[in-house]
Protein backbone atom coordinates (compact mmCIF):
# COMPACT_ATOMS: atom_id res chain seq x y z
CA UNK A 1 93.63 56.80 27.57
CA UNK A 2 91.61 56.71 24.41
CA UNK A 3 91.16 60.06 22.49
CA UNK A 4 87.78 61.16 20.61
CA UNK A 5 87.51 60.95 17.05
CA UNK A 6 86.84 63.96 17.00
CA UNK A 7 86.36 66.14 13.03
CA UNK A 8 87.68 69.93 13.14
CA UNK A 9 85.40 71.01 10.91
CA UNK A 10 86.81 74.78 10.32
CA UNK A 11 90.20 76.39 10.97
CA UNK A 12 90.54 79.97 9.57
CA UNK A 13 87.90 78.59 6.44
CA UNK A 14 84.79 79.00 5.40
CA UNK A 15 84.72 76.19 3.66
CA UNK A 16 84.66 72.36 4.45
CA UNK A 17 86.99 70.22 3.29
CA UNK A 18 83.95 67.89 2.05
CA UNK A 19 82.37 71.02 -0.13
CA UNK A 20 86.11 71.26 -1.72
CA UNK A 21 86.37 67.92 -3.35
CA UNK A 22 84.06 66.81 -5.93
CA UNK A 23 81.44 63.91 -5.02
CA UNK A 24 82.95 62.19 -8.16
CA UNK A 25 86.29 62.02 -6.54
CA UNK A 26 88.00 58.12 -6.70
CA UNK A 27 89.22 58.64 -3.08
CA UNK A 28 85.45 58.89 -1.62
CA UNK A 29 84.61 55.25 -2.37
CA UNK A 30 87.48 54.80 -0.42
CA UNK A 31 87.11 57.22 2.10
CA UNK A 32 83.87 55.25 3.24
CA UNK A 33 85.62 51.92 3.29
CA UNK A 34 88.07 52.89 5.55
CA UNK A 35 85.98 54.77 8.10
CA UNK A 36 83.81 51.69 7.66
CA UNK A 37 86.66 49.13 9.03
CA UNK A 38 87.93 51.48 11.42
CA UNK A 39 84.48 51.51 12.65
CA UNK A 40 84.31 48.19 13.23
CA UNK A 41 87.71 47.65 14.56
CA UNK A 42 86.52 50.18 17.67
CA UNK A 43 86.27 47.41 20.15
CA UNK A 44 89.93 46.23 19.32
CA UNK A 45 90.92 49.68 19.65
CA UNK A 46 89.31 50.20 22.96
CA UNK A 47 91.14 47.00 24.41
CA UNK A 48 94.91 48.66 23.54
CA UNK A 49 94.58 51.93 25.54
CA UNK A 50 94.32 52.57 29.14
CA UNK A 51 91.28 54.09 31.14
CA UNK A 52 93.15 56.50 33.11
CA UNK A 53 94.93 59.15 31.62
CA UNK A 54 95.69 62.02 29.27
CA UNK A 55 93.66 61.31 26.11
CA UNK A 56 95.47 60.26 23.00
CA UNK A 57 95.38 61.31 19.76
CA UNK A 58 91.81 58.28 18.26
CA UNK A 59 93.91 55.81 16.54
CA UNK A 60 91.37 56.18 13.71
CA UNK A 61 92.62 59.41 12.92
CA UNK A 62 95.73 58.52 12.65
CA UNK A 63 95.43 55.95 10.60
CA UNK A 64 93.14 57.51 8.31
């Protein structure tokens, strides 16, 4: 079965990880892009994993 893509937002940190890195940062172009065509490959995602089941780690998050 299919895990969430699910975004821990805090672990022992006040902070977010998004308020750490500067909006100018080259990898946030890219950052978009890629959640972009992971979005769009959910339906192809959907078809590889089983309905029944202990949830998975989202493939999107592992691949991003």
């Amino acid at each position: 079965m299919r895990g969430l893509d699910l975004k821990q937002d805090e672990l022992f940190s006040y902070t977010t990880l998004e308020q750490r890195i500067p909006n100018d940062h080259p990898l946030r172009p890219l950052r978009r892009l890629v959640d972009t065509v992971l979005a769009s490959m959910d339906r192809d995602f959907d078809g590889l994993y089983s309905r029944r089941g202990r949830a998975s780690i989202a493939p999107e998050r592992l691949l991003r």
